[in-house]
N, C-alpha and C. Protein backbone atom coordinates (compact mmCIF):
# COMPACT_ATOMS: atom_id res chain seq x y z
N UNK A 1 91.35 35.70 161.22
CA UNK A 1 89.95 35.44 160.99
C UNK A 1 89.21 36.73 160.66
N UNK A 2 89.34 37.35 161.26
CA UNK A 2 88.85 39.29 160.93
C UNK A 2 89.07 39.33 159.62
N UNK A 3 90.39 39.51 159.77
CA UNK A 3 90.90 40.30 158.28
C UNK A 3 90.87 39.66 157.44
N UNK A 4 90.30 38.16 157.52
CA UNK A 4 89.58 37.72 156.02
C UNK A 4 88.05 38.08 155.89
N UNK A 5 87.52 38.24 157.07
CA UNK A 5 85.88 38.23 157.18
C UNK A 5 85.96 39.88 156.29
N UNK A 6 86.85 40.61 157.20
CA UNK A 6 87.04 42.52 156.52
C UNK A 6 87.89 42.73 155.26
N UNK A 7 88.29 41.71 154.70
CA UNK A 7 89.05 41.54 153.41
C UNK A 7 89.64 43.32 153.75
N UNK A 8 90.21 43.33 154.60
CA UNK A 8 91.17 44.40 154.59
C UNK A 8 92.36 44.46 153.39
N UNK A 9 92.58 45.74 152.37
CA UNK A 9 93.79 45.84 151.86
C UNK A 9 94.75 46.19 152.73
N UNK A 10 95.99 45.96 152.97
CA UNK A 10 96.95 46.33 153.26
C UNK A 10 98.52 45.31 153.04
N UNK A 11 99.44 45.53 153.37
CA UNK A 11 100.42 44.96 152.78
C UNK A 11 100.67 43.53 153.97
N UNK A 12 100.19 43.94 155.29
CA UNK A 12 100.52 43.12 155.79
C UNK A 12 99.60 41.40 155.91
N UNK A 13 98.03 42.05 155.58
CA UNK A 13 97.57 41.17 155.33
C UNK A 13 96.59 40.74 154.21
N UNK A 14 97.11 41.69 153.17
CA UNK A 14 96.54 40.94 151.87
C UNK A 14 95.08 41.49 151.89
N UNK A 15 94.29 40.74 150.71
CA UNK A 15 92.72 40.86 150.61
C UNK A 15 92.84 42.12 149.57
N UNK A 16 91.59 41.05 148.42
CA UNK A 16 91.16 42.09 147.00
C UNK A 16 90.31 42.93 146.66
N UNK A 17 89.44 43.26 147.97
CA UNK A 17 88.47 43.77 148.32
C UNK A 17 88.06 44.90 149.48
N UNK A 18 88.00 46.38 148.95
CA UNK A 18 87.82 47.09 150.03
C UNK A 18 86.28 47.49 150.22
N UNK A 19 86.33 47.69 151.53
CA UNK A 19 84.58 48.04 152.09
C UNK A 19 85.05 48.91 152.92
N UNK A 20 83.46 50.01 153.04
CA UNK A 20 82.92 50.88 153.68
C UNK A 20 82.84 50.53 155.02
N UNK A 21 82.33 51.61 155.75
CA UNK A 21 81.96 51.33 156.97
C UNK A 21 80.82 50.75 157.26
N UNK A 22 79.74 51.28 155.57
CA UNK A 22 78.24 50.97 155.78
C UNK A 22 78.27 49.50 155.85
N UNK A 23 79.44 48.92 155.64
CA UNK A 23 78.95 47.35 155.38
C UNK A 23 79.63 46.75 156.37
N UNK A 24 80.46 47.32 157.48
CA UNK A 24 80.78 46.52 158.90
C UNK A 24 80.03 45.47 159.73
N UNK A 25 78.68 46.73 159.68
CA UNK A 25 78.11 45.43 160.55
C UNK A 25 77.63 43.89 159.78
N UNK A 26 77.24 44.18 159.05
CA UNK A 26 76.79 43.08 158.17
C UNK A 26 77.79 42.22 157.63
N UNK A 27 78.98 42.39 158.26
CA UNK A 27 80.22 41.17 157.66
C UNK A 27 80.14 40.17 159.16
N UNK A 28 79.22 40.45 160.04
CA UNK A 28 79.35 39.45 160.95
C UNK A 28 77.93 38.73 160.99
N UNK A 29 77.42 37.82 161.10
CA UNK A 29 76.52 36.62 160.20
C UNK A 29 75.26 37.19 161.79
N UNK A 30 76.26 37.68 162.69
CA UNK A 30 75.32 38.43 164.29
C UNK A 30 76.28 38.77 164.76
N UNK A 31 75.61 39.33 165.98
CA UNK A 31 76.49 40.15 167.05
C UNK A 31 77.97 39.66 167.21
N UNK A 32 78.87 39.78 167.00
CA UNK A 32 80.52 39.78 167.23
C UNK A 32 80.24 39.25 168.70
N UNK A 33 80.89 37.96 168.61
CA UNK A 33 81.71 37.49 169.97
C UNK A 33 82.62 38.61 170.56
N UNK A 34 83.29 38.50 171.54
CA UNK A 34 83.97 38.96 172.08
C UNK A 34 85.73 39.07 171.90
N UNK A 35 85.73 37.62 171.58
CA UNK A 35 86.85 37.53 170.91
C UNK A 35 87.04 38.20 169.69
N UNK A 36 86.26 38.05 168.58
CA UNK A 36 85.79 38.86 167.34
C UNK A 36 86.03 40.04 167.95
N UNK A 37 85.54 40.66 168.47
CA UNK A 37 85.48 42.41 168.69
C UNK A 37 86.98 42.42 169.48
N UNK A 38 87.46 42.02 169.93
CA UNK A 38 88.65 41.84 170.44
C UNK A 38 90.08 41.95 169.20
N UNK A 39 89.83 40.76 168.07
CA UNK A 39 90.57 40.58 166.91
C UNK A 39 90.53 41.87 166.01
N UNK A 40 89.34 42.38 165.95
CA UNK A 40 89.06 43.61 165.27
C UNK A 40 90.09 44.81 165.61
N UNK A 41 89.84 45.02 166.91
CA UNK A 41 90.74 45.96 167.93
C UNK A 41 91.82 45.88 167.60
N UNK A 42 92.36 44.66 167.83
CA UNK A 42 93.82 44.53 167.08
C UNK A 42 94.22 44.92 166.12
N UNK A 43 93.38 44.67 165.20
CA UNK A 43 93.60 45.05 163.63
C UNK A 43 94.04 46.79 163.61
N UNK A 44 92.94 47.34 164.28
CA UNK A 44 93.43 49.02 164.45
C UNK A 44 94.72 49.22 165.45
N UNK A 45 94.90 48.63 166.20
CA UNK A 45 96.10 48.59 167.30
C UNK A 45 97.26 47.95 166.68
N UNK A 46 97.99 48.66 165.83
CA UNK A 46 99.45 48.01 165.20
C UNK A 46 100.58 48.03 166.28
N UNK A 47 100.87 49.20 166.79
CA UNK A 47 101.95 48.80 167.66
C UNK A 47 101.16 48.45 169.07
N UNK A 48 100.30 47.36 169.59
CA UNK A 48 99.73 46.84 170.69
C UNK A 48 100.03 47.23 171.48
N UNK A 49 99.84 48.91 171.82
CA UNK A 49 99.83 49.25 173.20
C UNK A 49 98.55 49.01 173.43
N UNK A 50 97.38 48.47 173.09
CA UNK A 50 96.09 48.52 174.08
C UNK A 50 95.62 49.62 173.53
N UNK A 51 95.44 50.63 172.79
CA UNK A 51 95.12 52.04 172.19
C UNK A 51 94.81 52.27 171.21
N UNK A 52 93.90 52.91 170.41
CA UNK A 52 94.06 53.22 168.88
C UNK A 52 94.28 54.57 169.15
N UNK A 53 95.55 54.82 168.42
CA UNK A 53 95.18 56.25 168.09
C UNK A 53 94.75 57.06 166.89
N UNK A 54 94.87 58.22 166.36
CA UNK A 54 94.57 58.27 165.52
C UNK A 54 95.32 58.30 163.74
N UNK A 55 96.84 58.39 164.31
CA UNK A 55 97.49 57.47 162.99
C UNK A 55 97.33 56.08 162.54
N UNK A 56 96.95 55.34 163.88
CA UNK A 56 96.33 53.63 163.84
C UNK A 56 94.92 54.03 162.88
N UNK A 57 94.32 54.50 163.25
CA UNK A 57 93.01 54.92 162.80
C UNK A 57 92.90 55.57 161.04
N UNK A 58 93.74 56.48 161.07
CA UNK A 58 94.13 56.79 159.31
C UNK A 58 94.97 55.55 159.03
N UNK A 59 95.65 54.72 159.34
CA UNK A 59 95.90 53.36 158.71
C UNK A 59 94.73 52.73 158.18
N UNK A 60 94.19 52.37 159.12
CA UNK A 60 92.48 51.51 158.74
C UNK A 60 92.20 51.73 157.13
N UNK A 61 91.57 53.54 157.84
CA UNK A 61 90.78 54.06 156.76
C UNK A 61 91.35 54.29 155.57
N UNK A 62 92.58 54.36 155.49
CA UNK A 62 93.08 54.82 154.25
C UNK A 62 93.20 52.95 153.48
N UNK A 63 93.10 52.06 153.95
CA UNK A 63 93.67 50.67 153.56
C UNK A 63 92.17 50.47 152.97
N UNK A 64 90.99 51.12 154.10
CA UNK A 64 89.47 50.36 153.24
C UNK A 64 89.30 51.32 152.22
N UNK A 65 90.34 52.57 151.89
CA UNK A 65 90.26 53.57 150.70
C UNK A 65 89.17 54.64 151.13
N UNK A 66 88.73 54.86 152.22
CA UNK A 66 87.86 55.90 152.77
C UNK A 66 88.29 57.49 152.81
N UNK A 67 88.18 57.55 151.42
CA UNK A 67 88.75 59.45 151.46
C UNK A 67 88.80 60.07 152.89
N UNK A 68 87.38 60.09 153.48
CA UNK A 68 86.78 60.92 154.38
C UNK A 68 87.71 60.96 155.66
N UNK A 69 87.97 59.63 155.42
CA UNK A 69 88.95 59.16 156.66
C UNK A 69 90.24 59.19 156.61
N UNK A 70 90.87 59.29 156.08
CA UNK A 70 92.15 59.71 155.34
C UNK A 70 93.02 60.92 155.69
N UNK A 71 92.20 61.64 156.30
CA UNK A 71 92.98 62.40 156.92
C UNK A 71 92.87 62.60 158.32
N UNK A 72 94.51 62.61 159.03
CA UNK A 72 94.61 62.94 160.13
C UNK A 72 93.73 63.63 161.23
N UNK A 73 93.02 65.10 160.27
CA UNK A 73 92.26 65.52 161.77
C UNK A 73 90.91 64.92 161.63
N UNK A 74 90.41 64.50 160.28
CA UNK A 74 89.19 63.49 160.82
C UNK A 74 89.46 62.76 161.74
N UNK A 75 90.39 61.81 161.63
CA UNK A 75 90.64 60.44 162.48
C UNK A 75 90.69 60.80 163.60
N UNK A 76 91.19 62.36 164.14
CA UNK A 76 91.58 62.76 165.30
C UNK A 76 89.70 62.82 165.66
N UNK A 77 88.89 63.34 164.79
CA UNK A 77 87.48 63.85 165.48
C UNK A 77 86.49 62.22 165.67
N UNK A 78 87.10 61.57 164.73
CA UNK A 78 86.00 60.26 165.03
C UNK A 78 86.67 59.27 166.36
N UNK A 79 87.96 59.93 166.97
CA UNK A 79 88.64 59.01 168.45
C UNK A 79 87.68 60.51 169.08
N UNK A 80 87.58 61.68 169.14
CA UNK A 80 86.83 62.32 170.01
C UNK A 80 85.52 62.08 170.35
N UNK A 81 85.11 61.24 168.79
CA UNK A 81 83.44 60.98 169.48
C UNK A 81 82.81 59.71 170.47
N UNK A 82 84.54 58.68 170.65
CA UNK A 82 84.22 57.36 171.27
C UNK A 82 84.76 57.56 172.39
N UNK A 83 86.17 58.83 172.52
CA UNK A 83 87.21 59.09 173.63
C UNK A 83 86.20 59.37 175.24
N UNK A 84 85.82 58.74 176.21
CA UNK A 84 85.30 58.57 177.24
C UNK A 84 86.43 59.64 178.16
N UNK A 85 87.31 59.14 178.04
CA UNK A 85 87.97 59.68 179.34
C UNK A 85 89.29 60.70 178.67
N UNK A 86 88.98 61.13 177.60
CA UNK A 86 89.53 62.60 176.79
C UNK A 86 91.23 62.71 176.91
N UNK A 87 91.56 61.16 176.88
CA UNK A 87 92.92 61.38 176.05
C UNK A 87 93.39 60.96 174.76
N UNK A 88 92.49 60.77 174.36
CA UNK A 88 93.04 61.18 172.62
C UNK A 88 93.04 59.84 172.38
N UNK A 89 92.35 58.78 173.33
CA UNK A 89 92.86 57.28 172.36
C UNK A 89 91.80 56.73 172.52
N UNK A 90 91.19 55.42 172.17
CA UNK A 90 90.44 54.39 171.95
C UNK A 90 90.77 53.46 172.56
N UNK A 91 90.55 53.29 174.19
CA UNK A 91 90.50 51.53 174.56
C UNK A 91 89.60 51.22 174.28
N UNK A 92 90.03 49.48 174.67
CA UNK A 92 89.01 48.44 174.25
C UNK A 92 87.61 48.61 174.94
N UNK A 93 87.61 49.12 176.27
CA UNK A 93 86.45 49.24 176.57
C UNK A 93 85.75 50.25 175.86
N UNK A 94 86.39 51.32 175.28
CA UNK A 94 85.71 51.86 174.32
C UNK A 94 85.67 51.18 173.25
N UNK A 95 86.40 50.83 172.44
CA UNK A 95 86.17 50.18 171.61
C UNK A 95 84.67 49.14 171.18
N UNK A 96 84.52 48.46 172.49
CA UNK A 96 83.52 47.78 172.83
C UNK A 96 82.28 48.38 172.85
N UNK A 97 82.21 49.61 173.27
CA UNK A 97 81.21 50.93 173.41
C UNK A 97 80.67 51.03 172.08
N UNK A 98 81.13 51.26 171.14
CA UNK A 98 81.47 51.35 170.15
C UNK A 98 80.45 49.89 168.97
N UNK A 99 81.16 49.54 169.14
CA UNK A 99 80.71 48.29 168.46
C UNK A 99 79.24 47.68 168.83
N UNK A 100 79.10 48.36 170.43
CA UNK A 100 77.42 47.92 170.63
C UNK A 100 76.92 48.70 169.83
N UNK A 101 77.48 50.11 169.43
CA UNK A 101 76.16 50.84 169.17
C UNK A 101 76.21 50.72 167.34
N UNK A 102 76.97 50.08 167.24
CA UNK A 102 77.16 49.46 165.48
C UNK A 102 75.85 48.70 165.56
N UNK A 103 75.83 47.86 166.69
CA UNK A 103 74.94 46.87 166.56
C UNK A 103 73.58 46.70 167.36
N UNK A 104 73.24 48.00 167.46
CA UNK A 104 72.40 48.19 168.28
C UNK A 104 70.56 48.48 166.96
């Protein structure tokens, strides 16, 4: 359901259409359920440990074609600006952190 709403490119799930970040929030009609923000998470969490890190993270960005993001030590500085408890990853409760202030 995400990854048709995020018409994500990638191989595993298809879609002809890449987007920005500027247009995240506005692919949800309102505030993301929980489940929604949950499905999302996943999408960055390929091997489902519960984590994004930041090769999960240059996956994303490089699939929505985001130069900026594309490289490794960006991805490493945009998990430093959500990382709460300063090990290098993205839980969901961050994650969640996160997504309020998308939609704030």
């Amino acid at each position: 359901m995400v990854m048709n709403r995020l018409n994500i490119v990638c191989a595993e799930y298809g879609g002809d259409r890449n987007i920005g970040l500027d247009e995240f929030s506005v692919l949800f009609d309102e505030e993301p359920s929980l489940q929604e923000v949950k499905e999302t998470f996943n999408v960055f969490d390929v091997n489902k440990d519960g984590f994004i890190d930041a090769t999960e993270l240059q996956r994303v960005m490089c699939s929505l074609d985001l130069k900026e993001g594309c490289e490794l030590e960006e991805c490493r500085r945009m998990i430093r600006a959500f990382d709460e408890n300063g090990d290098g990853l993205i839980n969901f409760n961050e994650f969640v952190k996160f997504m309020e202030k998308c939609f704030c």
